[in-house]
Protein backbone atom coordinates (compact mmCIF):
# COMPACT_ATOMS: atom_id res chain seq x y z
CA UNK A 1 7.89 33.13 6.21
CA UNK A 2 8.16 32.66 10.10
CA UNK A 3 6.91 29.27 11.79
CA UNK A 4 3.65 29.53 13.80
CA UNK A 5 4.49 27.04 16.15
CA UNK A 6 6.58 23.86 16.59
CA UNK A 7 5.27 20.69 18.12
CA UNK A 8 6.91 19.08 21.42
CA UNK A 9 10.30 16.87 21.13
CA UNK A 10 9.51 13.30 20.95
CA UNK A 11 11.79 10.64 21.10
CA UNK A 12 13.28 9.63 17.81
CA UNK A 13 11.85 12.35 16.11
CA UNK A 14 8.44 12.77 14.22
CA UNK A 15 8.01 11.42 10.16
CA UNK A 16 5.09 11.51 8.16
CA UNK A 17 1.87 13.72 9.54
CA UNK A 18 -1.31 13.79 9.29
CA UNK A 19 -4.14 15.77 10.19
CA UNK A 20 -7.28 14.37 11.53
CA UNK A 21 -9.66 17.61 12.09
CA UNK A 22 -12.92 18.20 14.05
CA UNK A 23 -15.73 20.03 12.36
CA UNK A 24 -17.73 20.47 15.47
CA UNK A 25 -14.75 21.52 17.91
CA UNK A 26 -12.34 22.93 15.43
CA UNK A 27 -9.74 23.39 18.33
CA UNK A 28 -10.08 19.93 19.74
CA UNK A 29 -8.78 18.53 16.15
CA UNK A 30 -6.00 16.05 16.75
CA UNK A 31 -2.32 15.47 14.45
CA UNK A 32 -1.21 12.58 13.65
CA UNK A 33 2.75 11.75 13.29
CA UNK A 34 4.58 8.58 12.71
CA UNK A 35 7.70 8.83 14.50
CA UNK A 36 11.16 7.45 13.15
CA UNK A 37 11.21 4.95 15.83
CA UNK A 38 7.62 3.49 15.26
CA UNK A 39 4.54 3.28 16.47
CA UNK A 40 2.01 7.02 16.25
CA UNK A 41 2.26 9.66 18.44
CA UNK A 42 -0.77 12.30 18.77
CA UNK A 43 -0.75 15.64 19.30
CA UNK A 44 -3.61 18.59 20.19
CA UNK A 45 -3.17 22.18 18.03
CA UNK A 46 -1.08 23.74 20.59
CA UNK A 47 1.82 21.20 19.97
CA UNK A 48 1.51 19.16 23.00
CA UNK A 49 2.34 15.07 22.85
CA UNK A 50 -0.45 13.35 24.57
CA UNK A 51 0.11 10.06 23.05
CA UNK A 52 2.26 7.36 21.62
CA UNK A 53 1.14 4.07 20.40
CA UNK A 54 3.60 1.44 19.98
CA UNK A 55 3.58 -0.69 16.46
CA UNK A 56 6.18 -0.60 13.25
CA UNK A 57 8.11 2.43 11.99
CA UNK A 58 5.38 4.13 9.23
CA UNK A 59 6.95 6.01 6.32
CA UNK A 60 3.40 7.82 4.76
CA UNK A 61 -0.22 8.36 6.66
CA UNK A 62 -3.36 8.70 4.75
CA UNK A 63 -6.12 9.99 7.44
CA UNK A 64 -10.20 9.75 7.28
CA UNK A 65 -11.45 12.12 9.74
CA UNK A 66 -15.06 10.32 9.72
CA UNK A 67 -15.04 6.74 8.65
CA UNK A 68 -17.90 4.56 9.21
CA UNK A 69 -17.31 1.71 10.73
CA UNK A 70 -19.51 -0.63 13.13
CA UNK A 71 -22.57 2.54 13.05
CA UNK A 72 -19.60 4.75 14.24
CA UNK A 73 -17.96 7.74 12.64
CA UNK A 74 -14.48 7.26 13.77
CA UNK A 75 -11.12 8.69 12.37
CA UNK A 76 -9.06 5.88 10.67
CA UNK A 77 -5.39 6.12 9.97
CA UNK A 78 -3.83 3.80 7.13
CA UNK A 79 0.25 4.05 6.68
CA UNK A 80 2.93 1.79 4.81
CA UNK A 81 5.29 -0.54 7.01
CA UNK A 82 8.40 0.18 4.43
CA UNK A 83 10.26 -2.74 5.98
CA UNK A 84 7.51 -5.14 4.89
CA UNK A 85 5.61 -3.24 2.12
CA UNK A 86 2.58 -3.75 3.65
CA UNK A 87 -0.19 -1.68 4.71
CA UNK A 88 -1.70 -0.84 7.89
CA UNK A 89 -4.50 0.73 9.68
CA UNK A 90 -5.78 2.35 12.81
CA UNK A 91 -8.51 3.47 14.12
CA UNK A 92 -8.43 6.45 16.64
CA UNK A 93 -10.07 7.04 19.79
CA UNK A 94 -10.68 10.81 19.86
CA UNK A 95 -11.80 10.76 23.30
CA UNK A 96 -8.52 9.02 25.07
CA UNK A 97 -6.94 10.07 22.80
CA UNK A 98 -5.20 6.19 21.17
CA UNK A 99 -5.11 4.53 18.06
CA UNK A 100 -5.76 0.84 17.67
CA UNK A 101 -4.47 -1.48 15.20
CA UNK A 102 -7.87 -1.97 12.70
CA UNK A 103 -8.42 -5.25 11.16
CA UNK A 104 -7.91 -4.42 7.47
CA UNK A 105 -8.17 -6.44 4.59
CA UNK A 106 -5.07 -7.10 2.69
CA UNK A 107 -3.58 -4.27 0.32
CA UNK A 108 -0.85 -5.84 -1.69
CA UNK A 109 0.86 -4.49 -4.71
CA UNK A 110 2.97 -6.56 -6.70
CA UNK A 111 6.30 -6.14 -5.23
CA UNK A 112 4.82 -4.50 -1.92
CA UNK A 113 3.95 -1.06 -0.99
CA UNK A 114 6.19 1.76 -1.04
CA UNK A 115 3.83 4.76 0.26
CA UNK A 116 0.30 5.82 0.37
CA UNK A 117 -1.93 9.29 0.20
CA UNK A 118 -5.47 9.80 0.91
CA UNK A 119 -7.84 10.78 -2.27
CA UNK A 120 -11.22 11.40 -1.03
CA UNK A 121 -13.54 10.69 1.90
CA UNK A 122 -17.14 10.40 0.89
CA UNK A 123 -19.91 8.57 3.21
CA UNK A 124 -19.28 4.77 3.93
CA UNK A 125 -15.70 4.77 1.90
CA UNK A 126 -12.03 6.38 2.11
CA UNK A 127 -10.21 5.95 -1.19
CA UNK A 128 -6.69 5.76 -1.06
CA UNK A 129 -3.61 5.75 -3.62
CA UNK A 130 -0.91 3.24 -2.84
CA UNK A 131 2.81 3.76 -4.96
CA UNK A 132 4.28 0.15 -5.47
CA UNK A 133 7.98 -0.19 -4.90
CA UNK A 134 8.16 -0.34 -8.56
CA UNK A 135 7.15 2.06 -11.26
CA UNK A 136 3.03 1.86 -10.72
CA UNK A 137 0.08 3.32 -8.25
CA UNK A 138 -2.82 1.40 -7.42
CA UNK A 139 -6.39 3.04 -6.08
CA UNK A 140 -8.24 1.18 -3.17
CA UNK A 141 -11.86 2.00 -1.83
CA UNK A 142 -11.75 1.25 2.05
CA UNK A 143 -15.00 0.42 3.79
CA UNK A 144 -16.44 -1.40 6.13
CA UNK A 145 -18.79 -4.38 4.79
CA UNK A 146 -19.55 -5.84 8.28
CA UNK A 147 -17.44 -8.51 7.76
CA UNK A 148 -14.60 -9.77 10.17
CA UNK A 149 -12.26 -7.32 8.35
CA UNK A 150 -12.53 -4.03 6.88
CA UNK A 151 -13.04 -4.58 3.20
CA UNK A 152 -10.50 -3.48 0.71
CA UNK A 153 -11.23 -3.01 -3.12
CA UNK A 154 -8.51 -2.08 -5.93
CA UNK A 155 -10.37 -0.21 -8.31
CA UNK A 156 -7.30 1.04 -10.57
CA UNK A 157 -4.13 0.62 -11.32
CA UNK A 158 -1.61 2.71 -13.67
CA UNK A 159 2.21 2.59 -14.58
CA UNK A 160 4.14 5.55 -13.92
CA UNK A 161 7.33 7.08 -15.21
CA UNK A 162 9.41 5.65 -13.05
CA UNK A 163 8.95 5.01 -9.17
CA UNK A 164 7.49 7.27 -6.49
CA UNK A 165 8.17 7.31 -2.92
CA UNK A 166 5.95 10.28 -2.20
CA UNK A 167 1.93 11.51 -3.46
CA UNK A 168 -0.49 13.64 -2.31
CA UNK A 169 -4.00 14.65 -3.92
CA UNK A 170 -6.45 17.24 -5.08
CA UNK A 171 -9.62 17.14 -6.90
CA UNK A 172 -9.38 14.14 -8.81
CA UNK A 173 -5.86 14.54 -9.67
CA UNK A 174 -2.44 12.66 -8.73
CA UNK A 175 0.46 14.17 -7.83
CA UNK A 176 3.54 11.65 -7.18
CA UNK A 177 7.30 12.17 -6.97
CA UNK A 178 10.30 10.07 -6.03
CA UNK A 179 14.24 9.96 -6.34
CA UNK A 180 14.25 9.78 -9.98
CA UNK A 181 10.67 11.50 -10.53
CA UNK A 182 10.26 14.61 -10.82
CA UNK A 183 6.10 16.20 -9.34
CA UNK A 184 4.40 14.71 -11.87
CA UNK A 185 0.27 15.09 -12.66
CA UNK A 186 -1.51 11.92 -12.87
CA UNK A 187 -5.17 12.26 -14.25
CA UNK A 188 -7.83 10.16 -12.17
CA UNK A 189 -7.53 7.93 -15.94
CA UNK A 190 -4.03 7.43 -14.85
CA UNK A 191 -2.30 9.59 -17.49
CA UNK A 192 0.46 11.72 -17.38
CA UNK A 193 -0.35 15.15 -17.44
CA UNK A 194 1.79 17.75 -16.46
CA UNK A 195 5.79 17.08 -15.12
CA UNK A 196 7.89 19.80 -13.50
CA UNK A 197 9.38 21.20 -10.56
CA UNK A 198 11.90 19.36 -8.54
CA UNK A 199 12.16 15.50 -7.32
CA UNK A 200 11.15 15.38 -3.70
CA UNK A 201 10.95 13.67 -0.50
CA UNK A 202 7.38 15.12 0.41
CA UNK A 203 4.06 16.78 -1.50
CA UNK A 204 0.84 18.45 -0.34
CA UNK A 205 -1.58 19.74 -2.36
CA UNK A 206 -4.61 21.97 -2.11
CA UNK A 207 -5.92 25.38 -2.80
CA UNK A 208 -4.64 28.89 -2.47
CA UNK A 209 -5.96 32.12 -3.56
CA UNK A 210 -8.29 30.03 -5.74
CA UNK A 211 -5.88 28.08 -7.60
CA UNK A 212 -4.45 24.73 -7.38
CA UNK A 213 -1.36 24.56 -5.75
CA UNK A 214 1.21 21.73 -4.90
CA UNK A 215 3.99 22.18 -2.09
CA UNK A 216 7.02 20.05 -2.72
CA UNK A 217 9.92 19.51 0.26
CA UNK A 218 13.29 17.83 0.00
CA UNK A 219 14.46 16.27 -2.89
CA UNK A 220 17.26 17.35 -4.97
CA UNK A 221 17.33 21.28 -3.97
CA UNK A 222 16.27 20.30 0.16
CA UNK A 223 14.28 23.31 0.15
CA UNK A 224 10.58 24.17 -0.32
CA UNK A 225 8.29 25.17 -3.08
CA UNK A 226 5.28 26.23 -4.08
CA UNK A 227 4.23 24.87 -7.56
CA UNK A 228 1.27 25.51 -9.80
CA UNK A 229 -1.23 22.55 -9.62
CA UNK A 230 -2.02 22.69 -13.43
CA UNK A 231 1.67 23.19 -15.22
CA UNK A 232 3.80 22.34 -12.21
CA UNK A 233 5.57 25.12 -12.57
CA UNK A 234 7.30 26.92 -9.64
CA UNK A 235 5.49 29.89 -8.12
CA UNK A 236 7.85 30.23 -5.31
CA UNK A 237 10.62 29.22 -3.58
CA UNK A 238 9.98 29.32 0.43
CA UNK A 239 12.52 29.67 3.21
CA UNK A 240 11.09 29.14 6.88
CA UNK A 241 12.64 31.49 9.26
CA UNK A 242 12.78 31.79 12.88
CA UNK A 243 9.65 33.22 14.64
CA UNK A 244 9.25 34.80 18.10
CA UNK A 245 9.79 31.92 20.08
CA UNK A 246 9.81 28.68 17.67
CA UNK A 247 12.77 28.24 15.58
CA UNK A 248 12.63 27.86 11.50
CA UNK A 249 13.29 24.93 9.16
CA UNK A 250 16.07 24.17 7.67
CA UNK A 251 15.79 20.73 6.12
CA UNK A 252 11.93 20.43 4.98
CA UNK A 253 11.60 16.55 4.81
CA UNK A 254 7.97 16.36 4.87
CA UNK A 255 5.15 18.42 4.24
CA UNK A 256 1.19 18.23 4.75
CA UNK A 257 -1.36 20.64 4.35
CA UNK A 258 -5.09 21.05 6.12
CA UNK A 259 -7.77 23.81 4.42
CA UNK A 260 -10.10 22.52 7.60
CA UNK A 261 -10.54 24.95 10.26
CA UNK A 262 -8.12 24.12 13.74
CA UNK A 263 -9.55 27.18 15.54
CA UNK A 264 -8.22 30.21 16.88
CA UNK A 265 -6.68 33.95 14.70
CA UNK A 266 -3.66 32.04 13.40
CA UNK A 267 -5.31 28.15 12.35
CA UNK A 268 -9.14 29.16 11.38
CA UNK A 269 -7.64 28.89 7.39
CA UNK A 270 -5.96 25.75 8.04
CA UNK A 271 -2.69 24.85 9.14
CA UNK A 272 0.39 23.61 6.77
CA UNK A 273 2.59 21.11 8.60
CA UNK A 274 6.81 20.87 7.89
CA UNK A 275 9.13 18.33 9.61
CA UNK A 276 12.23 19.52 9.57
CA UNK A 277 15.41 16.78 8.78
CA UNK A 278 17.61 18.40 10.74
CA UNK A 279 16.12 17.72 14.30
CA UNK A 280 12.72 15.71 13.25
CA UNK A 281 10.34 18.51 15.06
CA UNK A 282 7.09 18.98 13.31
CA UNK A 283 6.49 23.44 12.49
CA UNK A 284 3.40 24.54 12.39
CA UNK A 285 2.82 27.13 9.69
CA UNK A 286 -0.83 29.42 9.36
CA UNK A 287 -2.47 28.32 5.83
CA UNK A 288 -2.80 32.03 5.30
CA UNK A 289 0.84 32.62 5.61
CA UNK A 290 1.55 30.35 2.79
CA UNK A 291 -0.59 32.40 0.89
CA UNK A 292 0.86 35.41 1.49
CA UNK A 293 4.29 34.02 -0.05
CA UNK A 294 1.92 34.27 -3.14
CA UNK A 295 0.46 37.28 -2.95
CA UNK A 296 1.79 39.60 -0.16
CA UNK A 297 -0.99 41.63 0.67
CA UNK A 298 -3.60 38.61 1.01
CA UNK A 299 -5.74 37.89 4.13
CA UNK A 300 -7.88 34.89 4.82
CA UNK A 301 -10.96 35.51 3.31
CA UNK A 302 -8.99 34.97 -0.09
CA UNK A 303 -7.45 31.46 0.61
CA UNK A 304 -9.95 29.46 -0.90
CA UNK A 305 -11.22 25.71 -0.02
């Protein structure tokens, strides 16, 4: 498949993304990355770096488009400060656009955080899984109780295989990964159900062509794959290639994936979003192209949520 678009250069090069959407202006939806030098830079759909906000290197972003807070809906941002283990957040000012550092309550794993992944946004809370450093992933409902911070509540907590350094989420279910892990299917009960695939250094997870799907990058084969959401198996093997003007990937390091609408032919499915190891430049890839790798011949309309 060919890249869509790629995002501006940035100093130090971009890490983890996120995608912080707008239902009422689809094309004015922001990105989110956490560059390798620190701090959050923010971009607009055409690639453009309008922002960067100083603050600690970030290894993972968990996003809430519309979190209440103060009578407000505003987007808040919560990453993991690897050198500390600690969690952050941020809430974002659409209309400068900024981030500023949110007061949050304290997240603390035993033996400190390792990376986090967003679950579910549902009104007044974001819920949020959080891998320890060692082999366990606690759950955490985020809201804001009027207090002087932003409340913080661990409502579960489950041992894993062995440690994860990566996670991502879909309908109640867990999918983590790390150097020793293979994708592995964690039930919202915490257990174990489905292991396959490949280790890897990032995961995504959503729906295409109506079935769950997970998209693994890095790890031991430093390539990109589709796997089934149910049996992990892998549906495909991906290779991102040049496109007219933007050039392909050839280390996937990362990889997130948006089913909400960014405007425009190309991002009205969604947009799937690769960072590439070898130069740390975020590629923008259609949602619908993904699906084609699937099925060749299918257009939009059979994506999915």
């Amino acid at each position: 498949m060919t890249v869509t678009a790629a995002m501006d250069a940035v100093a130090g090069g971009s890490g983890a993304v996120a995608f912080v959407p707008n239902a009422e202006t689809p094309w004015a939806g922001l990105i989110v990355s956490a560059p390798v030098d620190g701090g959050l830079d923010i971009f607009n759909v055409d690639g453009e770096a309008l922002e960067r906000v100083t603050g600690p290197r970030l290894n993972s972003l968990a996003v809430s488009p519309g979190f209440a807070l103060r009578g407000e809906s505003l987007p808040l941002i919560v990453g993991v400060e690897p050198s500390t283990g600690s969690v952050r957040g941020y809430v974002l000012v659409r209309s400068e656009p900024t981030a500023i550092e949110a007061p949050l309550a304290a997240i603390e794993p035993n033996g400190g955080a390792a990376a986090v992944c967003f679950i579910e946004e549902a009104p007044g809370h974001l819920d949020i899984a959080v891998l320890g450093r060692e082999a366990r992933v606690t759950t955490w409902r985020i809201r804001d109780t009027g207090g002087d911070l932003i409340g913080a509540e661990q409502t579960g907590s489950y041992t894993l295989p062995a440690p994860a350094r990566t996670c991502a989420s879909f309908q109640d279910e867990l999918y983590v990964a790390g150097p020793t892990l293979s994708v592995t299917r964690i039930s919202a009960a915490g257990t174990v159900e489905a292991r396959g695939g490949p280790s890897a250094e990032g995961l995504t997870a959503g729906m295409l062509l109506g079935r769950p799907v997970v998209i693994a990058a890095g790890g031991t084969t430093g390539g990109l794959a589709i796997l089934d959401g149910r049996d992990l198996t892998v549906l495909q093997n991906v290779r991102i290639v040049d496109g007219m003007s933007t050039p392909g990937v050839e280390q996937p390091a990362s990889v997130t994936m948006s089913a909400e609408s960014y405007g425009g032919t190309a991002y009205q499915s969604g947009i799937v979003a690769v960072v590439d190891g070898a130069d740390n430049r975020i590629r923008f890839i259609a949602r619908e192209t993904f699906a084609r790798a699937l099925a060749p011949n299918a257009g939009p309309d059979s994506l999915g949520g």
